[in-house]
N, C-alpha and C. Protein backbone atom coordinates (compact mmCIF):
# COMPACT_ATOMS: atom_id res chain seq x y z
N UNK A 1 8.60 13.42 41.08
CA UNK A 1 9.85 12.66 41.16
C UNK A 1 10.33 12.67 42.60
N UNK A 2 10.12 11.64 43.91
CA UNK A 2 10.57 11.48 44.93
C UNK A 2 11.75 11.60 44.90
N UNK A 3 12.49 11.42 44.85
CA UNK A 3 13.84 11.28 44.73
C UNK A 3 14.61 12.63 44.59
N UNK A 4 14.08 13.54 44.45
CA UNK A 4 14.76 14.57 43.66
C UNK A 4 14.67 15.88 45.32
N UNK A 5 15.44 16.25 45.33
CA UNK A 5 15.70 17.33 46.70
C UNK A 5 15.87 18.33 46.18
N UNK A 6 15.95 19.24 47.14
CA UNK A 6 16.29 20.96 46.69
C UNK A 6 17.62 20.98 47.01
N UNK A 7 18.73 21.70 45.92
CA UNK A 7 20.47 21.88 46.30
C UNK A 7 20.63 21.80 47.45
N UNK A 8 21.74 21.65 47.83
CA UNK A 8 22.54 21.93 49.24
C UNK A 8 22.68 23.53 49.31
N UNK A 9 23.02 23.94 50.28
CA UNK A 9 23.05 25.47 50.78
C UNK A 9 24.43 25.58 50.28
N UNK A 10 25.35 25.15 50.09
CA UNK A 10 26.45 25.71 49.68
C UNK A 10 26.40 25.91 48.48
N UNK A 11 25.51 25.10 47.84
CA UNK A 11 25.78 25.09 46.20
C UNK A 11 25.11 26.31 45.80
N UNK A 12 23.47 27.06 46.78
CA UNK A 12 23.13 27.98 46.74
C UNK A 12 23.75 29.46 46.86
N UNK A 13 24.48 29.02 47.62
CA UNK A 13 25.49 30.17 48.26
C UNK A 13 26.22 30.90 47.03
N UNK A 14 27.03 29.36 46.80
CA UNK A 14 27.84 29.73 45.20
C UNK A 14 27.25 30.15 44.14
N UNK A 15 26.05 29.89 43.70
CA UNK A 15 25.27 30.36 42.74
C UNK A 15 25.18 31.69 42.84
N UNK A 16 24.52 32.56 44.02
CA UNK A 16 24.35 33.54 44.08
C UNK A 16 25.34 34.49 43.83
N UNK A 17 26.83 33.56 44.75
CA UNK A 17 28.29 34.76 44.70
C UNK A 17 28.68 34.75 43.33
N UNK A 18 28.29 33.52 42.74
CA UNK A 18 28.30 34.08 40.79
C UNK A 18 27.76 34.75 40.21
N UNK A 19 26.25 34.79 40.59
CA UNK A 19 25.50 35.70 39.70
C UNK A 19 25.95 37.12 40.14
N UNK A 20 26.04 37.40 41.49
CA UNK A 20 26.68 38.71 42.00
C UNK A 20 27.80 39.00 41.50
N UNK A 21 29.09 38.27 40.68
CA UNK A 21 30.27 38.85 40.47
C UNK A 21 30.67 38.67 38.80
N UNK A 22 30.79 37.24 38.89
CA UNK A 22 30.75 36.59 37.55
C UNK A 22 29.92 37.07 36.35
N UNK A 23 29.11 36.82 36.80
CA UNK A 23 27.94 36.92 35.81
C UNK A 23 27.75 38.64 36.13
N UNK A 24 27.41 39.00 36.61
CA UNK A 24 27.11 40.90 36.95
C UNK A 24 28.30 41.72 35.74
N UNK A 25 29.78 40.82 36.10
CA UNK A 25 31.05 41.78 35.30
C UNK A 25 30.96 41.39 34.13
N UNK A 26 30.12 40.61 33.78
CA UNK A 26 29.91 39.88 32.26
C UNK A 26 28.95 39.67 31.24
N UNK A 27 27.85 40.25 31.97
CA UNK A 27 26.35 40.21 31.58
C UNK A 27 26.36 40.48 29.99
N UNK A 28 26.48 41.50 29.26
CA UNK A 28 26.95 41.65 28.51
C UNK A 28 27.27 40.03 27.57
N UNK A 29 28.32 39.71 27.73
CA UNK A 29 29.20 38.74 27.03
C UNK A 29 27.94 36.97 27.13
N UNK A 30 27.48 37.21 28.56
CA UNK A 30 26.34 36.06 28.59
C UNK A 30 25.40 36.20 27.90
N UNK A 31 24.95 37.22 27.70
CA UNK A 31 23.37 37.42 26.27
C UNK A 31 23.63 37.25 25.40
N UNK A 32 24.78 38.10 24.90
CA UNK A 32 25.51 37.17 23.29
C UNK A 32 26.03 36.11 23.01
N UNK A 33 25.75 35.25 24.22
CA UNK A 33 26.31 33.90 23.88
C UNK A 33 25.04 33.03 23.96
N UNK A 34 24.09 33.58 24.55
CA UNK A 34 23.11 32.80 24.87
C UNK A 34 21.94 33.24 23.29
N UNK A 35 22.04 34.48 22.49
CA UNK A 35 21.40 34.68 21.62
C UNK A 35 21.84 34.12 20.47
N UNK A 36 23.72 34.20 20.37
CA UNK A 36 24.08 33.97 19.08
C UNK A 36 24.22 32.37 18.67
N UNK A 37 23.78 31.51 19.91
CA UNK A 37 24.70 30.21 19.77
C UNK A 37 26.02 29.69 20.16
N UNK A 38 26.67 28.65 19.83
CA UNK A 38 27.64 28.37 20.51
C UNK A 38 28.46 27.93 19.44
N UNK A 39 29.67 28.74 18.86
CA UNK A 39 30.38 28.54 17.85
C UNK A 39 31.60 28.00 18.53
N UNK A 40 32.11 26.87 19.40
CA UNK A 40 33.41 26.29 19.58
C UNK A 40 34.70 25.86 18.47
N UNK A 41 35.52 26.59 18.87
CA UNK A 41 36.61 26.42 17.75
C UNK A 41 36.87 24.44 18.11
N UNK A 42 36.86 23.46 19.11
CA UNK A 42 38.02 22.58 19.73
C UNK A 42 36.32 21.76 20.22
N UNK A 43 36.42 20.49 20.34
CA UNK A 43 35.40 19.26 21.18
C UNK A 43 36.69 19.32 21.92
N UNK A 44 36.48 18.95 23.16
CA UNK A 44 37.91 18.22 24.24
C UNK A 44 36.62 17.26 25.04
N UNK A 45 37.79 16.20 24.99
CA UNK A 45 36.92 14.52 25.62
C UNK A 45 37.53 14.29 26.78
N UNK A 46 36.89 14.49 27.91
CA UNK A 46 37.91 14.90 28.84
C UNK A 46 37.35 13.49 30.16
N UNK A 47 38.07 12.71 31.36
CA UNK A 47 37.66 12.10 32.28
C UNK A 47 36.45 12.77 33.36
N UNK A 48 35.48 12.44 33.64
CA UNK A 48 34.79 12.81 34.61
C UNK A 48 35.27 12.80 36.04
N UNK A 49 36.37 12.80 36.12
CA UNK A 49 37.49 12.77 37.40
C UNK A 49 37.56 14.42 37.99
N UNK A 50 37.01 14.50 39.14
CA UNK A 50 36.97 15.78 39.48
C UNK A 50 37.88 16.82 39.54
N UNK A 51 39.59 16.00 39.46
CA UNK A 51 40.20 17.11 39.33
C UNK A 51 41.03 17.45 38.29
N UNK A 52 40.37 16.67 37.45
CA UNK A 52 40.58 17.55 36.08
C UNK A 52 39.77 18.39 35.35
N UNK A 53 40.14 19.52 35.43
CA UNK A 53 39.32 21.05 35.19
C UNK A 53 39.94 21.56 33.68
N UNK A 54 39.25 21.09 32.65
CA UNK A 54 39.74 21.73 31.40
C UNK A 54 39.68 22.83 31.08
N UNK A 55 38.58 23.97 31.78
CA UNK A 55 38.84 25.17 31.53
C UNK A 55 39.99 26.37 32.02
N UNK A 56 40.30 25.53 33.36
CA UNK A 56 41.36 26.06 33.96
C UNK A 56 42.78 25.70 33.18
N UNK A 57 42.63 24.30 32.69
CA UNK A 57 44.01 24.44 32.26
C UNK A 57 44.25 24.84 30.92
N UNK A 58 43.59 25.33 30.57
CA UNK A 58 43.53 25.93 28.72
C UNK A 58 43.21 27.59 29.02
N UNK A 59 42.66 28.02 30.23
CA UNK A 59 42.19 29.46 30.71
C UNK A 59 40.77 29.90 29.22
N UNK A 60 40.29 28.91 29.36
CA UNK A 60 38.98 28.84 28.32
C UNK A 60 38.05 29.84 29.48
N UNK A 61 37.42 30.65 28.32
CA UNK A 61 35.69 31.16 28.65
C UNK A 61 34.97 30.63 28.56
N UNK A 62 33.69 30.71 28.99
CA UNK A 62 32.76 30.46 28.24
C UNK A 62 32.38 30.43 26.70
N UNK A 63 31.87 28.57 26.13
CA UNK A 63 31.12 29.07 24.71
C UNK A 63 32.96 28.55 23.92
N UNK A 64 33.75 28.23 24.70
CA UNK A 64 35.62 28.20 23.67
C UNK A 64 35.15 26.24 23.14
N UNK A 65 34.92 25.62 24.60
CA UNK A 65 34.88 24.29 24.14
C UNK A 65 33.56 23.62 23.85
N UNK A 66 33.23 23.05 23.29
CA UNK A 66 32.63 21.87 23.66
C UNK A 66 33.26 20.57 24.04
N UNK A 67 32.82 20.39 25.47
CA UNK A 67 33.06 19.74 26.68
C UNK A 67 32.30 17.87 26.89
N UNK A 68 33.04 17.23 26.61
CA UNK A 68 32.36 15.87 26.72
C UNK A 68 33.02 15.43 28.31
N UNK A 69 32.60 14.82 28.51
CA UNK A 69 33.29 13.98 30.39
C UNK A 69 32.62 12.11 30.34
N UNK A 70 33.63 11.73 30.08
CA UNK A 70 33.14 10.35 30.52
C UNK A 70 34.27 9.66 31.48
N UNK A 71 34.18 8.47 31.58
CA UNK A 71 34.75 7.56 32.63
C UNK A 71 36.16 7.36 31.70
N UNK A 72 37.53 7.37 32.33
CA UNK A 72 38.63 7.45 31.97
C UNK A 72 38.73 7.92 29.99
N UNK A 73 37.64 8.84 29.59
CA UNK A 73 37.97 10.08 28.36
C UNK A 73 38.02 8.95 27.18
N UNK A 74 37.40 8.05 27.67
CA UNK A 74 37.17 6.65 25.76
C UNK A 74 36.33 6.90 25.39
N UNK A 75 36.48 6.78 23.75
CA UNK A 75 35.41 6.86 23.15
C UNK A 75 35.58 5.64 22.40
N UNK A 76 34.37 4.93 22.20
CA UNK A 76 34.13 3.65 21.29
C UNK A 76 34.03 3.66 20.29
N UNK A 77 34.54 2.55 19.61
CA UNK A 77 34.11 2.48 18.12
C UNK A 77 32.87 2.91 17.43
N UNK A 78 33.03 2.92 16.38
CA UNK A 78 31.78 3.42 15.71
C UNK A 78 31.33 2.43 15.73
N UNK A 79 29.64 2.51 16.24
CA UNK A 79 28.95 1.23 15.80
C UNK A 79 27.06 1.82 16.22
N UNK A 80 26.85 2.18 14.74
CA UNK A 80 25.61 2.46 14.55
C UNK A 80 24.72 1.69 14.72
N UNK A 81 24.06 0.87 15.96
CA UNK A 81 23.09 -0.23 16.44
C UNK A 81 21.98 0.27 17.01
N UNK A 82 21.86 1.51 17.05
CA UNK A 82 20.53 1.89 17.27
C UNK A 82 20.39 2.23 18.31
N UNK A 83 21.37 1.56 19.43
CA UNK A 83 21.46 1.92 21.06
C UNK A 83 21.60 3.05 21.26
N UNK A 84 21.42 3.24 22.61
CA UNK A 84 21.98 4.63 23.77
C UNK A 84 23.89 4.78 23.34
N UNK A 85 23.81 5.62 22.80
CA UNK A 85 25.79 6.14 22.60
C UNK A 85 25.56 8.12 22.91
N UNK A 86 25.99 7.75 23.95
CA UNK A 86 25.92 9.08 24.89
C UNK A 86 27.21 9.92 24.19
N UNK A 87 28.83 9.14 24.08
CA UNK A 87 29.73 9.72 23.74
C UNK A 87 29.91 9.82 21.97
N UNK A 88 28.99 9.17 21.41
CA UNK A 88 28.97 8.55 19.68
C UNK A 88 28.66 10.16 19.77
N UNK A 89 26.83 10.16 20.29
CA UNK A 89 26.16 11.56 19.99
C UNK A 89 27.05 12.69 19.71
N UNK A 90 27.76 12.75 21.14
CA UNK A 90 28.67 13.99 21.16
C UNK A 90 29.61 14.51 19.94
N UNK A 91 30.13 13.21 19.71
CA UNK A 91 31.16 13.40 18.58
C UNK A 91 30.50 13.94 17.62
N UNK A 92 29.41 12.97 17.31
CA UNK A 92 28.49 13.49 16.05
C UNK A 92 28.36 14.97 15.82
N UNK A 93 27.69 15.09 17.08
CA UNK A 93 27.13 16.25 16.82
C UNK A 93 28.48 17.51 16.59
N UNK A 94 29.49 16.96 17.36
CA UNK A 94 30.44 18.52 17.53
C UNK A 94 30.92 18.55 16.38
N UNK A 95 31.24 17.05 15.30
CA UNK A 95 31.79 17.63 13.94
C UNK A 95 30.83 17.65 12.98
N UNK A 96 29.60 17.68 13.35
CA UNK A 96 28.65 17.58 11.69
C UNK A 96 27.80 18.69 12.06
N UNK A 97 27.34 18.92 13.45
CA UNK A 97 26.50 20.03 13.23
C UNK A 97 27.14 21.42 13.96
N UNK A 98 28.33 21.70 14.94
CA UNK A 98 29.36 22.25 14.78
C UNK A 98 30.59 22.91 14.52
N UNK A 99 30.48 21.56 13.75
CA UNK A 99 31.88 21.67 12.64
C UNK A 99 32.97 22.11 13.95
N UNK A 100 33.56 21.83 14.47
CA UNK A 100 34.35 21.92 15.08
C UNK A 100 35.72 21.64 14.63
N UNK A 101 37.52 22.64 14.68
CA UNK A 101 38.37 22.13 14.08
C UNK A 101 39.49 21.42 14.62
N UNK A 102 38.80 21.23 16.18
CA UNK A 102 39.69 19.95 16.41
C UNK A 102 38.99 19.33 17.60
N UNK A 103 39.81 17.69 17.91
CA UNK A 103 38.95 16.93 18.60
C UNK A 103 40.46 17.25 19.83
N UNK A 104 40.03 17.12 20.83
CA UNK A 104 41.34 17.31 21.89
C UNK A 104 40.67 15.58 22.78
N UNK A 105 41.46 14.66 22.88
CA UNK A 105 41.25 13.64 24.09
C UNK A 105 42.31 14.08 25.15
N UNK A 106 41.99 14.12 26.16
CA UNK A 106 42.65 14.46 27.43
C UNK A 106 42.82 13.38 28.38
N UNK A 107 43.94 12.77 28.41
CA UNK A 107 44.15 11.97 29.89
C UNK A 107 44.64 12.39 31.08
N UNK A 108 44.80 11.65 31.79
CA UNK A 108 45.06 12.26 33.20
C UNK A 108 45.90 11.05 34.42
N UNK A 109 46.92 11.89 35.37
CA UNK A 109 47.47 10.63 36.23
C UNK A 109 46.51 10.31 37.17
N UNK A 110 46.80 8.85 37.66
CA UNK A 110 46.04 8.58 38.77
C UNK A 110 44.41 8.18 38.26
N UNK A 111 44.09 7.96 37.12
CA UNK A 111 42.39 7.50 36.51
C UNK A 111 42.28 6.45 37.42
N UNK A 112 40.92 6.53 37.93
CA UNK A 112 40.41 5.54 38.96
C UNK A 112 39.88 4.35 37.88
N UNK A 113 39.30 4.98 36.74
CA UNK A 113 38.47 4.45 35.39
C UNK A 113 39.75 3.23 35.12
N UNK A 114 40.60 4.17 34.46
CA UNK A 114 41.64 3.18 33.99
C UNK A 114 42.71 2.18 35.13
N UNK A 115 42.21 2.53 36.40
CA UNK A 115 43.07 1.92 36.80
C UNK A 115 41.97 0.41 37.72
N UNK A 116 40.89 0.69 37.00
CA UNK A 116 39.77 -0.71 37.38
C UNK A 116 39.93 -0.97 36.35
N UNK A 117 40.62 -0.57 34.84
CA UNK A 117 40.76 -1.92 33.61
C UNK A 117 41.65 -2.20 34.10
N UNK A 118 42.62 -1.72 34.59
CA UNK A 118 43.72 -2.44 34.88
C UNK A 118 43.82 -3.84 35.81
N UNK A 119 43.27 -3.36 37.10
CA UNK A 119 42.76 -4.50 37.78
C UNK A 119 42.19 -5.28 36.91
N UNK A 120 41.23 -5.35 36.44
CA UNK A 120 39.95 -6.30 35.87
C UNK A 120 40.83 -7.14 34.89
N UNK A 121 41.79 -6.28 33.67
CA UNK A 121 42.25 -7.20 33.13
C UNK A 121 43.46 -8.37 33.71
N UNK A 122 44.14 -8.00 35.03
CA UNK A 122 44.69 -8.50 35.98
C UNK A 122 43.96 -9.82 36.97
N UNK A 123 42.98 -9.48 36.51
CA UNK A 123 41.65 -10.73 37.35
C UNK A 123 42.03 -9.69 38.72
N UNK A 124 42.10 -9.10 38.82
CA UNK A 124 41.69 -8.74 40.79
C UNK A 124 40.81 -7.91 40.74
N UNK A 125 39.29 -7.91 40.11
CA UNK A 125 38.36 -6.54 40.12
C UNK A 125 37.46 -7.88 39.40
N UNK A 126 37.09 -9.02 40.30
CA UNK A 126 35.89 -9.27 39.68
C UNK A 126 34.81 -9.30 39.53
N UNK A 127 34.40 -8.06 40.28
CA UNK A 127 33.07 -7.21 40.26
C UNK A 127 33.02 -6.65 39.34
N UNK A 128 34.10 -5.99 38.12
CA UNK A 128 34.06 -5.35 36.90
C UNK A 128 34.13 -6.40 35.82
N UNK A 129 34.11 -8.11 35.95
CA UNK A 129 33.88 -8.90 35.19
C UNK A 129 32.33 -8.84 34.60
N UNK A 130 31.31 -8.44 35.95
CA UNK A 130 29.77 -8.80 35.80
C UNK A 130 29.55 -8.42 34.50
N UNK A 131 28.64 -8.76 33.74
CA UNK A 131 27.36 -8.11 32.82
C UNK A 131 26.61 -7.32 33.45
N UNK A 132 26.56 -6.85 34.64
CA UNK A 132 25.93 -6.13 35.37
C UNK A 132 26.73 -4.79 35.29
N UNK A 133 28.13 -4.62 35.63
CA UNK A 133 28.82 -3.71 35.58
C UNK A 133 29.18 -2.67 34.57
N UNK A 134 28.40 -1.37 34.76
CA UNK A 134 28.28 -0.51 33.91
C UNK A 134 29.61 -0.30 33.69
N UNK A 135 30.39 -0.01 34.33
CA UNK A 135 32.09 0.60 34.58
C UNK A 135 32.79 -0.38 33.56
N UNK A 136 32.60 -1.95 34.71
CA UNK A 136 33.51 -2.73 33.81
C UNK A 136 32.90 -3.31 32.41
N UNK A 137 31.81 -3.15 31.61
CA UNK A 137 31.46 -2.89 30.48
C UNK A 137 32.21 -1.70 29.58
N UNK A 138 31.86 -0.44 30.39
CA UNK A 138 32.67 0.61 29.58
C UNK A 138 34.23 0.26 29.39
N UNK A 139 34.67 -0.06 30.48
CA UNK A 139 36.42 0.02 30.49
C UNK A 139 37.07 -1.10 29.70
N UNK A 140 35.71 -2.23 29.23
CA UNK A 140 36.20 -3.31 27.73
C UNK A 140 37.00 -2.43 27.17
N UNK A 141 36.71 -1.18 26.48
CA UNK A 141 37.17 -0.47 25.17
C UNK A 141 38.27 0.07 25.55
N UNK A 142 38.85 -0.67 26.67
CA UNK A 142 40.36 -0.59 26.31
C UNK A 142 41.33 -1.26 26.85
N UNK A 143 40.24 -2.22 26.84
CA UNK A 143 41.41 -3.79 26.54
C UNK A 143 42.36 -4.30 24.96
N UNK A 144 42.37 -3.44 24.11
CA UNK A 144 43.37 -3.38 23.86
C UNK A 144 44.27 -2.60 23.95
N UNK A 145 44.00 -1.58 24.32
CA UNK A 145 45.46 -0.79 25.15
C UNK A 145 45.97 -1.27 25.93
N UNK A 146 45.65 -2.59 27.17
CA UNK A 146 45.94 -3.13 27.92
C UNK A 146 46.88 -4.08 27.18
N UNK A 147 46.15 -4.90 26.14
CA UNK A 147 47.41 -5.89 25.63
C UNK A 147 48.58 -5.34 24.96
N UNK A 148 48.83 -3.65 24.70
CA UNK A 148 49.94 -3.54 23.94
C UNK A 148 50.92 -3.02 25.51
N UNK A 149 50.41 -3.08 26.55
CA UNK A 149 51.11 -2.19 27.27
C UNK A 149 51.23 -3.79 28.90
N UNK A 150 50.75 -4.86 28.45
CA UNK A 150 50.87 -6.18 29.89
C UNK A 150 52.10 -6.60 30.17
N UNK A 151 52.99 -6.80 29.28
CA UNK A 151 54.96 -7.17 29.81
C UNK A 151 55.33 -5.93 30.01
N UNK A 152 55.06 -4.98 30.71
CA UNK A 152 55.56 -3.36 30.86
C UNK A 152 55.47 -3.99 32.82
N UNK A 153 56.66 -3.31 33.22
CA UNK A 153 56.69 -3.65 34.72
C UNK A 153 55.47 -3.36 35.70
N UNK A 154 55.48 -4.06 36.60
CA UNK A 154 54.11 -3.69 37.61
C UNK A 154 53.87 -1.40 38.04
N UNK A 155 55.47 -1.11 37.75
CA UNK A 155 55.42 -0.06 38.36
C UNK A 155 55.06 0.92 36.95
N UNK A 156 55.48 0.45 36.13
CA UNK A 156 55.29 1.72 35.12
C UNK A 156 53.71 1.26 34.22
N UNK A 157 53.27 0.05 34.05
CA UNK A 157 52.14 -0.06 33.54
C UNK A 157 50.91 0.84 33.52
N UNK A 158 50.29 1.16 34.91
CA UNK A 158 49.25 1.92 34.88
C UNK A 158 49.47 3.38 34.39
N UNK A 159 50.42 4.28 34.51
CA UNK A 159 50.84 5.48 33.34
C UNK A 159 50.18 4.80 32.09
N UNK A 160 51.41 3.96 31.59
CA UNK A 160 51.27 3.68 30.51
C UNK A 160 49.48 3.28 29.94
N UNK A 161 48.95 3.26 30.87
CA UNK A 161 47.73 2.52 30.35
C UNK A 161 47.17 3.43 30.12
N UNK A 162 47.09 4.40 30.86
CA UNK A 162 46.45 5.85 30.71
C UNK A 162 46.74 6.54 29.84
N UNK A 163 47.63 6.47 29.28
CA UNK A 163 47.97 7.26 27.93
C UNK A 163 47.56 6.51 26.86
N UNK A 164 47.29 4.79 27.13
CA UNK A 164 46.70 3.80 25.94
C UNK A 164 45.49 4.12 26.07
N UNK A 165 44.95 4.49 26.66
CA UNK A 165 43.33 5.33 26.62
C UNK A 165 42.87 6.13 25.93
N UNK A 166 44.42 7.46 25.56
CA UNK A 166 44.24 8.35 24.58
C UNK A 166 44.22 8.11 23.83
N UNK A 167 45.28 6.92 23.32
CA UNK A 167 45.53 6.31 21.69
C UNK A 167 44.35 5.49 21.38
N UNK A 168 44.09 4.89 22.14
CA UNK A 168 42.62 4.02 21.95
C UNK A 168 41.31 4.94 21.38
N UNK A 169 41.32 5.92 22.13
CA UNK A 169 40.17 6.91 21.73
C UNK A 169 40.82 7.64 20.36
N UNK A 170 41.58 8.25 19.94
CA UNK A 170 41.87 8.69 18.95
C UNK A 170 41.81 7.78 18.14
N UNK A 171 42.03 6.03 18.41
CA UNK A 171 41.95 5.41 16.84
C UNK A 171 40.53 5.11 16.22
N UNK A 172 39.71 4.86 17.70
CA UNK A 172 38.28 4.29 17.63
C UNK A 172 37.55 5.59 17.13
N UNK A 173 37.71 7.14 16.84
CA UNK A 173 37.30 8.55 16.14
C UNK A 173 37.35 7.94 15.16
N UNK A 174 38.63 7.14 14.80
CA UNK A 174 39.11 7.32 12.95
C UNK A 174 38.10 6.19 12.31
N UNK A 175 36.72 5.86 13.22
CA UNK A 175 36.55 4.39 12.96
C UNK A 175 35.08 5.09 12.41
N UNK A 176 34.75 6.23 13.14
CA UNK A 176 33.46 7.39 12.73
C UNK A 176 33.53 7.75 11.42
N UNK A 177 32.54 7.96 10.43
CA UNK A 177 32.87 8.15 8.66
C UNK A 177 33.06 9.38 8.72
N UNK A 178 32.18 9.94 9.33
CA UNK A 178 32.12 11.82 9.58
C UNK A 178 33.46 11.83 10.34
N UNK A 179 34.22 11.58 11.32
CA UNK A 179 35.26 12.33 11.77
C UNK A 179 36.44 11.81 11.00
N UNK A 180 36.41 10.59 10.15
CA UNK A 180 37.74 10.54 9.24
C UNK A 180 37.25 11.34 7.74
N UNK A 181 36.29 11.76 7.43
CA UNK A 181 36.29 12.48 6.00
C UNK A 181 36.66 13.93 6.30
N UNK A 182 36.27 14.00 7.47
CA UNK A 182 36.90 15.76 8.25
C UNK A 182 38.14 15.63 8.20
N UNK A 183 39.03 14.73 8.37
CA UNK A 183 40.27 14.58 8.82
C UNK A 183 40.52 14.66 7.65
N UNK A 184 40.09 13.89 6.67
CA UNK A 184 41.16 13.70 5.24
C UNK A 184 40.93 15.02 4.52
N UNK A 185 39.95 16.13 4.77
CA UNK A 185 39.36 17.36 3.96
C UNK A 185 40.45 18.39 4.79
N UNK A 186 41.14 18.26 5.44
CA UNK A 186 41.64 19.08 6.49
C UNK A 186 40.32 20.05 6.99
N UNK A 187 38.88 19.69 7.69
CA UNK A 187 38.70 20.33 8.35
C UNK A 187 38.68 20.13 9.26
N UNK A 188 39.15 18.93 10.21
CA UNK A 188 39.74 18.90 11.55
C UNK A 188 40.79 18.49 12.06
N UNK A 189 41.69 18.21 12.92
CA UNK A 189 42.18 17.60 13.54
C UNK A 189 42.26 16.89 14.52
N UNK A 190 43.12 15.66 15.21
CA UNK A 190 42.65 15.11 16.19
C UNK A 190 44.01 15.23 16.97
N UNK A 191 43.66 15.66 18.55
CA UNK A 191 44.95 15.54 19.08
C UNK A 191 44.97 14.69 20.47
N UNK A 192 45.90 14.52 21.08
CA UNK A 192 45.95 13.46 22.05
C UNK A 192 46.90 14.13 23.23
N UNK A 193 46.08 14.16 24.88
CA UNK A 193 46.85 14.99 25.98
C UNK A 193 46.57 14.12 26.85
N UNK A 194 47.74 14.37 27.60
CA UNK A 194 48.08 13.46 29.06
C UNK A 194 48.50 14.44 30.15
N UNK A 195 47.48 14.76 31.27
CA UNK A 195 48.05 15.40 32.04
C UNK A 195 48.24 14.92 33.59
N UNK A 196 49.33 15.71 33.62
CA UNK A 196 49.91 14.79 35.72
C UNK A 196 49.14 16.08 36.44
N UNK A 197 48.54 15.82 37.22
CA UNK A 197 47.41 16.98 37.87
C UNK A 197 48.02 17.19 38.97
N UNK A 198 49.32 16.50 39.74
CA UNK A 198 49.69 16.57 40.73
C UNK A 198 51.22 17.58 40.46
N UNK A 199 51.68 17.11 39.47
CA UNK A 199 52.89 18.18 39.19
C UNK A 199 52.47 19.45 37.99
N UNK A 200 50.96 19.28 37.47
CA UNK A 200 50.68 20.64 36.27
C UNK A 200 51.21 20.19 35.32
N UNK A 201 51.64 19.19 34.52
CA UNK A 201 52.40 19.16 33.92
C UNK A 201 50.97 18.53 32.47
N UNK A 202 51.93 19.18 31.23
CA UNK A 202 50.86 18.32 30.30
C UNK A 202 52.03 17.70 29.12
N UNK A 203 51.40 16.58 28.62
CA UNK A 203 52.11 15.95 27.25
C UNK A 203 51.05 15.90 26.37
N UNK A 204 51.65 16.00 25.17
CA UNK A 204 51.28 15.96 23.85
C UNK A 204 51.95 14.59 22.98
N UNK A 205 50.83 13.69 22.41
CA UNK A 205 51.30 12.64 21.76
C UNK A 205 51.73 13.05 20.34
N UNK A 206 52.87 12.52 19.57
CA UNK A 206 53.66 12.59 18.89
C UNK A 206 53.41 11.67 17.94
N UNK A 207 53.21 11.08 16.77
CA UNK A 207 53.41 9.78 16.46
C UNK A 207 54.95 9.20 16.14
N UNK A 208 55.45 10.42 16.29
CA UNK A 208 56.98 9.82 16.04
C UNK A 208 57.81 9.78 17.12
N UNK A 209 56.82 10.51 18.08
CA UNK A 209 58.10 10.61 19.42
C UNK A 209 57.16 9.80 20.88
N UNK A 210 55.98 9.50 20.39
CA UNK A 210 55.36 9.41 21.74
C UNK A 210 54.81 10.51 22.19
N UNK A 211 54.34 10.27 23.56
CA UNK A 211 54.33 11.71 24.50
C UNK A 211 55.54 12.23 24.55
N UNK A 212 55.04 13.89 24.45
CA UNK A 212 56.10 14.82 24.75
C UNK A 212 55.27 15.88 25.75
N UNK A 213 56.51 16.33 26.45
CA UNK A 213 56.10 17.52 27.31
C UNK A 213 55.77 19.10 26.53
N UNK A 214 54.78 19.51 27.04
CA UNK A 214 53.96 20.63 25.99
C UNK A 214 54.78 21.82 26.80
């Protein structure tokens, strides 16, 4: 495989000062996780946006979540076609062969993801119009969060859209047979988070109140 290089030296660096500290004060706790399996209480669907760090903000160990990351934290409808569903899999797998007892979607301020649907559905991103465009393909699935949130002012819209990302992904779960028969058995739940990464701050969606501050 041409293409493929040896790490950068820093990334080496870090590896090592882990295995020397991290991993050395913990060794122990890493073999039993690596022998017994991975029993996660929580899936969290989180943005591939670098500075959102879900383990830091939950103070998770190792082996607590199973961890999904995609482009502004959507997940699509159910639609069993046989294709590549990178985020379908995930789900699948965390409530049927997991069993996991809750689904966490996580948003975040400032989504670069959500803020190219925004453009795109605005017509000023028409490079995310192409059939070519992996991004603006993905960020379709939430064009309708866009239409419940377009007469909302130029200044408060993109928030708002970002949190229609969460609701979007939590409705398109309920659309999975396996994650709504979990839901109706009470063995899971589904919850919905919005966090401002610049002030720490997190909300929790409500269905009666909206977001609320956690």
């Amino acid at each position: 495989m041409d293409a493929a290089r040896p790490l950068p030296a820093y990334l080496v660096q870090r590896f090592h000062g882990w295995r020397a500290t991290s991993y050395q004060d913990n060794k122990a706790w890493f073999r039993r996780l690596a022998s017994s399996g991975q029993h996660p209480r929580a899936m969290v669907i989180s943005c591939c946006d670098s500075r959102v760090h879900v383990t830091s903000i939950f103070g998770a160990d190792e082996g607590e979540f199973f961890i999904h990351r995609n482009v502004a934290n959507l997940v699509p409808p159910y639609n069993p076609d046989g294709e590549y569903h990178g985020t379908s899999a995930a789900v699948e797998y965390a409530v049927t062969s997991l069993g996991v007892a809750h689904i966490v979607v996580l948003g975040h301020s400032n989504c670069g993801g959500v803020k190219g649907c925004h453009d795109m559905c605005c017509g000023l991103a028409p490079e995310l119009e192409k059939k070519s465009s992996f991004v603006g393909r993905w960020m379709d699935i939430l064009r309708p969060g866009f239409d419940r949130v377009r007469d909302l002012p130029d200044d408060l819209r993109p928030r708002a859209l970002e949190k229609e990302a969460v609701l979007v992904s939590l409705e398109n779960l309920m659309t999975f047979p396996f994650v709504r028969d979990a839901v109706a058995d009470d063995r899971l739940t589904l919850h919905g988070l919005w966090n401002d990464t610049g002030e720490g701050a997190l909300e929790s969606f409500d269905p009666a109140r909206g977001f609320v501050p956690v």
